[in-house]
PDB file of N, CA and C in Angstrom:
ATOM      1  N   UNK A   1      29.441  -5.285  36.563  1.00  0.00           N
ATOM      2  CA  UNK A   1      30.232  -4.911  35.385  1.00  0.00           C
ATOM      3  C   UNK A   1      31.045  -3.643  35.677  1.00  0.00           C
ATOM      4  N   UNK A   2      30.558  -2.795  36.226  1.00  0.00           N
ATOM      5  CA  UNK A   2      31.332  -1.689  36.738  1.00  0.00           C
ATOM      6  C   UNK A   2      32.509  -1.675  37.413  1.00  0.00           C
ATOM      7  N   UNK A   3      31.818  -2.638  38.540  1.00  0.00           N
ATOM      8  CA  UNK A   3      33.313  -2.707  39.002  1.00  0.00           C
ATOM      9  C   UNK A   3      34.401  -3.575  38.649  1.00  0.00           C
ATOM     10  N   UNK A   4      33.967  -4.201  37.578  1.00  0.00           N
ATOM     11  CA  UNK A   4      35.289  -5.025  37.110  1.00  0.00           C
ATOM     12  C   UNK A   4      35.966  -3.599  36.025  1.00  0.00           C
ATOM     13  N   UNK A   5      35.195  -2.858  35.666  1.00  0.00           N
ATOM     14  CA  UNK A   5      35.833  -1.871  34.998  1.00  0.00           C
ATOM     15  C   UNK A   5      36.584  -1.068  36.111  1.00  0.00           C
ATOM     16  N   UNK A   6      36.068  -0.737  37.277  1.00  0.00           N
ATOM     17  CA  UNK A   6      36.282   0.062  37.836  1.00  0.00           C
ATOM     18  C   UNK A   6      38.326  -0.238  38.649  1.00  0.00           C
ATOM     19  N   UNK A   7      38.271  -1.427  38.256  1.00  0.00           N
ATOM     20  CA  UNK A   7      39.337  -2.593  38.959  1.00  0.00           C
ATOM     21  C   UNK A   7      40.532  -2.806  37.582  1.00  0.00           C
ATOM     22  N   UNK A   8      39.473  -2.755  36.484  1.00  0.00           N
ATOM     23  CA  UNK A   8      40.979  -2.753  35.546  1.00  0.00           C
ATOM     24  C   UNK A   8      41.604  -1.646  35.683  1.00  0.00           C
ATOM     25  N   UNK A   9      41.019  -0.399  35.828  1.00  0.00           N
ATOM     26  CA  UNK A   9      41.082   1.044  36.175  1.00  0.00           C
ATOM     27  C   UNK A   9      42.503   1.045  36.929  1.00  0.00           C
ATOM     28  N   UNK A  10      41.835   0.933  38.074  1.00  0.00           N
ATOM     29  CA  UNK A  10      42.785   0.613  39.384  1.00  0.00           C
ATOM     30  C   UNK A  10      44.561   0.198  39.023  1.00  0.00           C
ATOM     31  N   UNK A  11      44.175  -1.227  37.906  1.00  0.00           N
ATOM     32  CA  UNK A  11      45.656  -1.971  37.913  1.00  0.00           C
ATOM     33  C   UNK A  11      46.177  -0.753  37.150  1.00  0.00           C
ATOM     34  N   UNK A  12      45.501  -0.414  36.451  1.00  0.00           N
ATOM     35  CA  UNK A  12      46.467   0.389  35.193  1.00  0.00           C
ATOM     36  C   UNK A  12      46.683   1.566  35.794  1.00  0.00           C
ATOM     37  N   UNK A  13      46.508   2.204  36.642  1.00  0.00           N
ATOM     38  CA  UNK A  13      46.932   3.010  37.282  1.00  0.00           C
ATOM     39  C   UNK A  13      47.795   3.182  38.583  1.00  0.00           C
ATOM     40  N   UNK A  14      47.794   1.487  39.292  1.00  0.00           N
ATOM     41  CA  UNK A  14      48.918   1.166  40.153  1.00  0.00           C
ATOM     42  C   UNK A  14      50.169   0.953  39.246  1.00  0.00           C
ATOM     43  N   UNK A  15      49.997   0.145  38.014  1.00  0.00           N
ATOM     44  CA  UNK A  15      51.137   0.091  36.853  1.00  0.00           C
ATOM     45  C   UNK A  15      52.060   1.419  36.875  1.00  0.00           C
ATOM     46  N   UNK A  16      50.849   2.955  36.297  1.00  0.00           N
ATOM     47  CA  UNK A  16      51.441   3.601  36.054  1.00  0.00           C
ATOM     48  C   UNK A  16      52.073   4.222  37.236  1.00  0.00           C
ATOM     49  N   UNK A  17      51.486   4.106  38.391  1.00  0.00           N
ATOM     50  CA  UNK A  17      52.229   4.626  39.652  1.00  0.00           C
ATOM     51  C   UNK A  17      54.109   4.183  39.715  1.00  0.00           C
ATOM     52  N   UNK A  18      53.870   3.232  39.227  1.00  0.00           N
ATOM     53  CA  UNK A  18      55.152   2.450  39.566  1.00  0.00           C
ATOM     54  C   UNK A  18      56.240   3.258  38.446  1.00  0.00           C
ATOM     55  N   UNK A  19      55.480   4.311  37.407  1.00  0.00           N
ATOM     56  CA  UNK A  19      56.221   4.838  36.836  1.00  0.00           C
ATOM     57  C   UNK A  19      56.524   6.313  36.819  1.00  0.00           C
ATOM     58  N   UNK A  20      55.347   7.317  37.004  1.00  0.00           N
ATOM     59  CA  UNK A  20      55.225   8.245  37.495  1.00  0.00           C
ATOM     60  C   UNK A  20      54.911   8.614  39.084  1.00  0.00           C
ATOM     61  N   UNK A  21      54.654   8.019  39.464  1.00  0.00           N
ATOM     62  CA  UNK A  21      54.248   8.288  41.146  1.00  0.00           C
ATOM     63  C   UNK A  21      52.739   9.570  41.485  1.00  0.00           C
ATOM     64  N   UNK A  22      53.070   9.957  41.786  1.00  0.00           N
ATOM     65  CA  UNK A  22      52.493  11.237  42.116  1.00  0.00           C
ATOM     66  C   UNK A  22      51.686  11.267  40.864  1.00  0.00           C
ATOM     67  N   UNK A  23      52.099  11.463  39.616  1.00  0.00           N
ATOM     68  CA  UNK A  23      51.134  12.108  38.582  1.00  0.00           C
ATOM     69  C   UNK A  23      49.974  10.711  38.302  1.00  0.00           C
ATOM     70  N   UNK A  24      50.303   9.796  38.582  1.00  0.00           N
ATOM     71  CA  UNK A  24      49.230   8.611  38.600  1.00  0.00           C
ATOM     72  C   UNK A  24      48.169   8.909  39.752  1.00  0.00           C
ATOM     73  N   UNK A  25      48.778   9.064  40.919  1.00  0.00           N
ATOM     74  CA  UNK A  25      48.118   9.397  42.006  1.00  0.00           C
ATOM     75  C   UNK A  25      47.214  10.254  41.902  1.00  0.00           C
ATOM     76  N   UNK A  26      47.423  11.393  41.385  1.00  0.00           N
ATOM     77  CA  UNK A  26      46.575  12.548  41.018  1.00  0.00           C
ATOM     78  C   UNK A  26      45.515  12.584  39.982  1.00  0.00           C
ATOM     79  N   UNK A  27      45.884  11.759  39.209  1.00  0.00           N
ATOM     80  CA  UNK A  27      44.961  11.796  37.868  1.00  0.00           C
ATOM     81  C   UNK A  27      43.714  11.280  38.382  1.00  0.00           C
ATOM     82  N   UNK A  28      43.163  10.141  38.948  1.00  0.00           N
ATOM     83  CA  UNK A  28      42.454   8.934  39.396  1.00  0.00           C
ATOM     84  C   UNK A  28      41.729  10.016  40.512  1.00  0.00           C
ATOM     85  N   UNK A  29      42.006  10.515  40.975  1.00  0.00           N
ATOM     86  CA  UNK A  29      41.802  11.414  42.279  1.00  0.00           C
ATOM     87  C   UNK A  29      40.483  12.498  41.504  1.00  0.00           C
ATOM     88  N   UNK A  30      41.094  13.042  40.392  1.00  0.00           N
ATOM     89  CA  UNK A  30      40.683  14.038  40.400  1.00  0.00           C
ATOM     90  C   UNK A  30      39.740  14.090  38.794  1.00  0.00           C
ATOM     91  N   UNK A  31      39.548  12.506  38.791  1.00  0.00           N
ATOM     92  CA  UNK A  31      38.586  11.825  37.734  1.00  0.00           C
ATOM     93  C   UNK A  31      37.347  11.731  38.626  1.00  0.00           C
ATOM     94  N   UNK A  32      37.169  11.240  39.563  1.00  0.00           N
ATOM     95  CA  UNK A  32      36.269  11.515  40.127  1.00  0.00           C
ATOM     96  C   UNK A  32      35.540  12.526  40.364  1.00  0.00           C
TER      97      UNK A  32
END
């Protein structure tokens, strides 16, 4: 179950890459 959460995560944050770049990149990074 996690990692299907962990994977919607992922898309929605390659999505937002495609709009911010860098600030998507960073966020995900530094959630951890």
């Amino acid at each position: 179950m996690e990692i299907m959460m962990n994977l919607a995560v992922f898309l929605t944050v390659l999505q937002f890459q495609e709009s911010q770049g860098f600030f998507a990149t960073t966020l995900p990074f530094s959630h951890t």
